[in-house]
Protein backbone atom coordinates (compact mmCIF):
# COMPACT_ATOMS: atom_id res chain seq x y z
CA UNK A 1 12.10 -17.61 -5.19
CA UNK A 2 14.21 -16.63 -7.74
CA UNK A 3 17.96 -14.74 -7.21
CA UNK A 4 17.21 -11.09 -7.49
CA UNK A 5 14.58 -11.73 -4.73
CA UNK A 6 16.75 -14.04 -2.57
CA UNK A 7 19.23 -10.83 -2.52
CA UNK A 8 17.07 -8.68 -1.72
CA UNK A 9 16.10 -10.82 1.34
CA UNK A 10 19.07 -9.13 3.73
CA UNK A 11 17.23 -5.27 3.03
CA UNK A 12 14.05 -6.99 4.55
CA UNK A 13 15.55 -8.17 7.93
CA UNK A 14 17.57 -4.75 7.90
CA UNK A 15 14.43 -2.57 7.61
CA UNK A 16 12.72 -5.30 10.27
CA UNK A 17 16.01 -4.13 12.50
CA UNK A 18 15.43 -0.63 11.65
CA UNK A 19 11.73 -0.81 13.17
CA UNK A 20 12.52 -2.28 15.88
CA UNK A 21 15.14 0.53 16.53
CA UNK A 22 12.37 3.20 15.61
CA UNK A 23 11.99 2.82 11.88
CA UNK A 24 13.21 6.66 11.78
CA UNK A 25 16.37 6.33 9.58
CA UNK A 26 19.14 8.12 11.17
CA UNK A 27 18.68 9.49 14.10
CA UNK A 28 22.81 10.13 15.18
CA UNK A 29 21.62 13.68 16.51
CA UNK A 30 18.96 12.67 18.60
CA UNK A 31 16.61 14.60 17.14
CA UNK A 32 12.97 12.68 15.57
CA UNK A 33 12.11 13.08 12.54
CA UNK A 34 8.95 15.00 11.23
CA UNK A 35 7.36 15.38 8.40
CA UNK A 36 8.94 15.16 4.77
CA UNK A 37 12.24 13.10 6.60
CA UNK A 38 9.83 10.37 8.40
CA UNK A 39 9.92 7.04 7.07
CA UNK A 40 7.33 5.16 8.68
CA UNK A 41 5.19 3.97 5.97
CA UNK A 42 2.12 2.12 5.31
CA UNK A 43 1.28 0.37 2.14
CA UNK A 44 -2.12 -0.09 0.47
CA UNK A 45 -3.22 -2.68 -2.66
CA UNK A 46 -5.83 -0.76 -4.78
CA UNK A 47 -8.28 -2.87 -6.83
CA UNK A 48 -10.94 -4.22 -4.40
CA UNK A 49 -9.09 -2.73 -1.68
CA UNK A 50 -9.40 1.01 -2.19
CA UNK A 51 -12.54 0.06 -5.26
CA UNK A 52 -15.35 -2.18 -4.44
CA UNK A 53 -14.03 -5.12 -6.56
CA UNK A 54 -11.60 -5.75 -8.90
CA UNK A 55 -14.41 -5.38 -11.47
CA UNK A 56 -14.19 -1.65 -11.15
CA UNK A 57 -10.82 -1.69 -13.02
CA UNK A 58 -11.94 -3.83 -15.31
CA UNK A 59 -14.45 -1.51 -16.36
CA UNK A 60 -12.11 1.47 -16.47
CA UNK A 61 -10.12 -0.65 -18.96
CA UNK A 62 -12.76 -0.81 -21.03
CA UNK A 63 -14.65 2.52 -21.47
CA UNK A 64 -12.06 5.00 -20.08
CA UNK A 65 -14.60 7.69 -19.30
CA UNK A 66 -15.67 5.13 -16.15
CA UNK A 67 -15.13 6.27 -12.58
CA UNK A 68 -14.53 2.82 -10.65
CA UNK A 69 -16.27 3.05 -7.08
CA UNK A 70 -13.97 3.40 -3.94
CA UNK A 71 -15.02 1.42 -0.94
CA UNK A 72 -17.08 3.37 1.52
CA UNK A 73 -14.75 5.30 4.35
CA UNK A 74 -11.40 3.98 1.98
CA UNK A 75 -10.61 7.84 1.40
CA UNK A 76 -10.93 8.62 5.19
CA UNK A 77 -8.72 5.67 6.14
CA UNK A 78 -5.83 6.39 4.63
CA UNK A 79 -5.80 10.18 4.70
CA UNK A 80 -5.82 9.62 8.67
CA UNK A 81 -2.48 7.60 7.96
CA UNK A 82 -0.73 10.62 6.13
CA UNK A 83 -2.34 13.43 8.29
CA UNK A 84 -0.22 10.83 11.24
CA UNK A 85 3.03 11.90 9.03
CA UNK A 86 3.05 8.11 7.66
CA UNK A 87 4.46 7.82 4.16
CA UNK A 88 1.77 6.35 1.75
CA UNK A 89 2.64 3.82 -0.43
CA UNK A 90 0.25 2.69 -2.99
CA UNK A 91 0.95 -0.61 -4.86
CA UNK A 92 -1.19 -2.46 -7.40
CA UNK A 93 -0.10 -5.22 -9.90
CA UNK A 94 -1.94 -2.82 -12.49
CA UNK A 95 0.45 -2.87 -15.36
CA UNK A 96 1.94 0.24 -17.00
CA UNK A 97 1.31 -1.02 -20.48
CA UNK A 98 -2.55 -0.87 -20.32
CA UNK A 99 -4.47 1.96 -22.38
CA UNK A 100 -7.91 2.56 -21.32
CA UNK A 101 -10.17 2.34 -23.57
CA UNK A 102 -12.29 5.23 -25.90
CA UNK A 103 -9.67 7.46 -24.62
CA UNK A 104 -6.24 6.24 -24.38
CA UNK A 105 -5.23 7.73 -21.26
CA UNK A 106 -2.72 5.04 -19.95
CA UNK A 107 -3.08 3.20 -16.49
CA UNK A 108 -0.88 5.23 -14.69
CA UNK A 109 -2.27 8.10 -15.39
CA UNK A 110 -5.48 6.87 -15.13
CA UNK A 111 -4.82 5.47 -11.55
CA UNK A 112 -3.47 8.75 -10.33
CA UNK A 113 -6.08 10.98 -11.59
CA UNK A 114 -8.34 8.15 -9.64
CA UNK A 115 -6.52 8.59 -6.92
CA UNK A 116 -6.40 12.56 -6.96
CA UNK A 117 -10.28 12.92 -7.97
CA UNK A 118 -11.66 10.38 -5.05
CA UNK A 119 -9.76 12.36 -2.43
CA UNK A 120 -6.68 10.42 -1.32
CA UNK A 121 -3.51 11.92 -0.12
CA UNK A 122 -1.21 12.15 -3.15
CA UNK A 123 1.94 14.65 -1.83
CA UNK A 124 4.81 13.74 -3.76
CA UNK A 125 6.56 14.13 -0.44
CA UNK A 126 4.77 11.78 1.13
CA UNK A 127 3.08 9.20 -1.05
CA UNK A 128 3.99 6.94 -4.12
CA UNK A 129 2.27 5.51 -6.86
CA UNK A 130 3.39 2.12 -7.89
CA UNK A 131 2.72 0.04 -11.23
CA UNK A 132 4.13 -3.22 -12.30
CA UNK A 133 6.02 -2.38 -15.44
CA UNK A 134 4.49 -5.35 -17.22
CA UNK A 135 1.43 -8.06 -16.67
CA UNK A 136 2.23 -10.14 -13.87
CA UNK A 137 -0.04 -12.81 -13.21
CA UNK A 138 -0.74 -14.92 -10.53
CA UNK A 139 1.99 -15.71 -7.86
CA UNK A 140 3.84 -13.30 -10.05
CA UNK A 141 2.36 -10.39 -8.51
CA UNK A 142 3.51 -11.55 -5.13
CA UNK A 143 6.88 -11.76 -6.13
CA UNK A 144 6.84 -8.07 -7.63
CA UNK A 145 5.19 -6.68 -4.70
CA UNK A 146 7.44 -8.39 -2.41
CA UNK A 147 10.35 -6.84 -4.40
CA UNK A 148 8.76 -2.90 -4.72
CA UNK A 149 8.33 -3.33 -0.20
CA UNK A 150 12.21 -4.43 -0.40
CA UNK A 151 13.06 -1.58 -2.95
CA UNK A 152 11.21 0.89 -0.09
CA UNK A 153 12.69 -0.77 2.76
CA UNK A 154 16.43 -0.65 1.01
CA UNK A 155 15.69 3.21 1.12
CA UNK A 156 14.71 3.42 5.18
CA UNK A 157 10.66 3.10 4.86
CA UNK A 158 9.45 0.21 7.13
CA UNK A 159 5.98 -0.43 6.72
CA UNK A 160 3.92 -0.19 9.90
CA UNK A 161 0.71 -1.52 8.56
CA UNK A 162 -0.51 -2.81 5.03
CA UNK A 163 -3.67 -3.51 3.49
CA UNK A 164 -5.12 -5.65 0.80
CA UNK A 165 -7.35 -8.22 -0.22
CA UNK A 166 -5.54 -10.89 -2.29
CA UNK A 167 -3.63 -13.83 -1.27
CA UNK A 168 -0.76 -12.08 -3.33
CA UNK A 169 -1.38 -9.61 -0.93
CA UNK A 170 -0.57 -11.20 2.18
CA UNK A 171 2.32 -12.99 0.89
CA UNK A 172 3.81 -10.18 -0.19
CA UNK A 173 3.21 -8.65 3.26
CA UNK A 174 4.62 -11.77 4.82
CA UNK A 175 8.15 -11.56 2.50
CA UNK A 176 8.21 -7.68 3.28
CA UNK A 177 8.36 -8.81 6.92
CA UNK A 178 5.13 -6.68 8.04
CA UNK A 179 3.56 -8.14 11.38
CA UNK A 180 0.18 -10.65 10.46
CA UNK A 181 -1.31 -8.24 13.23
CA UNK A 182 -1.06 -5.43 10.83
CA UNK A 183 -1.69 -6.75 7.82
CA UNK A 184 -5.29 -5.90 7.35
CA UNK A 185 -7.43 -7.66 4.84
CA UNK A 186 -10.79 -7.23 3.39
CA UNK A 187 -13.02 -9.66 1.05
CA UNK A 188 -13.34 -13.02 1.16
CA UNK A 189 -9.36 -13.79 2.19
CA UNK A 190 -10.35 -12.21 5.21
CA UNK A 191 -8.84 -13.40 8.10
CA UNK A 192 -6.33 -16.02 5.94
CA UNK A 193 -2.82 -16.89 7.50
CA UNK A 194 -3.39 -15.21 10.72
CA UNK A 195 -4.21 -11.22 8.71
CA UNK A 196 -6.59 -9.02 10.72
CA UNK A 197 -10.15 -10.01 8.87
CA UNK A 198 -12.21 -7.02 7.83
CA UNK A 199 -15.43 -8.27 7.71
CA UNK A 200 -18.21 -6.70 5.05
CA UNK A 201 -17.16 -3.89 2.21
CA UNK A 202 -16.47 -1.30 4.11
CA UNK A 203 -14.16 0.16 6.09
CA UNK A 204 -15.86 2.19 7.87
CA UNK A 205 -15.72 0.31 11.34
CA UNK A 206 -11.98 -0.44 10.87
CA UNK A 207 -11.44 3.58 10.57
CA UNK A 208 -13.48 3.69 13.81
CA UNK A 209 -11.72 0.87 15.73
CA UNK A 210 -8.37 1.15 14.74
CA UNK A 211 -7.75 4.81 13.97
CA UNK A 212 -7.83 5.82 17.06
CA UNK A 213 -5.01 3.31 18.26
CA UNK A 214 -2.74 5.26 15.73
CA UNK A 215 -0.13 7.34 17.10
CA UNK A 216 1.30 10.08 14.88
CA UNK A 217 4.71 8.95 13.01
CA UNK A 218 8.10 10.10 13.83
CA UNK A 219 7.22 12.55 16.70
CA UNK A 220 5.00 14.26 13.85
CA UNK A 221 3.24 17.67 15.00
C-alpha cells in the first residue's frame, strides 16, 4: 500500500461510521434526505460486469463503430438502484488515453455514449462516470479503485452495495470497506473471499431475488 492510499485509509472508516449512522450526510435538522442531496450510493465495474466479457471492450477498441453487448437484465438492475434514489457510481479501470479505433472517439466518450444508448441511468445528479487517467494494470487497478471509493466516501457517499467481476474488484470493495454480503460478483470469481456468487451470465435472477429486498434510499419518494 503505498502513502497516498494509507491516508486515505481514515475517510474509509469515517464513511463506514457515517453508514452506520444512516449514510445520509448531515442530518442536524432532522429532516432525510431525498433525492439530488442523498448519498447512499452503489458502485458498479463495467467490462464483463455490465458487457458480456471483457472481450466486448476489446472489440470497441478496435473498430469503434462496435456496440459491445450488455449482460442480459444489467440495464434493469441498476436503473432499479437509481429509481431507489441511490447514487450510481460507475467505475472501470478503462483508461482515458485510449482512442477507439476507425473513428477516434476517445474512451470516455465512448463509454458514456455506451452507457446512454444501452439504457442506463446517467443523471448528472445522480450518477458518475469514472476512468483511470492512465493504464493501470494488474493489482494496480485495485489500488485506483480503492482510491476513486475513498475520493466518494471523503465527499459523504457510502456505498451500500457494489458489483463486479474481477479479483481487483473485490479487493477494492474490501479496502472501500463495503460488506462481503453486498459485494456481488459475477463470472468465474464468483463466490471468492466470501462475495455473493452470481452464478451464469445473467442477471436476471439476481434482479428478481434481490431487488425486491431494496428499500428506497434516504426516505426517497
Amino acid at each position: 500500500m503505498d502513502i497516498k492510499h494509507a491516508l486515505r485509509l481514515p475517510q474509509v472508516f469515517a464513511s463506514a461510521l457515517l453508514l452506520t449512522l444512516g449514510g445520509c450526510g448531515d442530518d442536524s435538522q432532522g429532516e432525510s434526505e431525498t433525492g439530488a442531496e442523498c448519498r447512499l450510493a452503489i458502485v458498479t465495474d463495467i467490462d464483463e460486469t455490465l458487457t458480456l466479457s471483457n472481450d466486448e471492450w476489446e472489440k470497441q477498441k478496435e473498430d469503434g463503430t462496435y456496440d459491445p453487448k450488455a449482460r442480459e437484465s444489467a440495464v434493469e438492475l441498476i436503473q432499479t438502484y437509481a429509481d431507489r434514489g441511490y447514487f450510481v457510481l460507475y467505475l472501470t479501470a478503462r483508461s482515458q488515453t485510449w482512442v477507439l479505433g476507425g473513428t477516434g472517439e476517445t474512451s470516455t466518450a465512448a463509454t458514456e455514449r455506451w452507457l446512454v444508448e444501452h439504457g442506463f441511468p446517467m443523471d448528472p445528479a445522480r450518477s458518475r462516470l469514472i476512468l483511470s487517467e492512465k493504464l493501470v494494470p494488474g493489482d494496480a487497478a485495485r489500488l485506483y479503485k480503492a482510491e476513486a471509493l475513498a475520493d466518494l466516501q471523503s465527499e459523504g457517499y457510502s456505498f451500500d452495495y457494489a458489483y463486479g467481476n474481477a479479483t481487483t474488484d473485490i479487493g477494492a470493495f474490501a479496502d472501500a470497506m463495503i460488506p462481503k454480503a453486498a459485494t456481488f460478483i459475477i463470472g468465474v470469481h464468483a463466490g471468492e473471499e466470501g462475495t455473493v456468487a452470481i452464478d451464469g451470465e445473467s442477471w436476471s435472477e439476481h434482479v428478481a431475488a434481490h431487488l425486491p429486498t431494496v428499500t428506497m434510499a434516504c426516505g426517497s419518494k
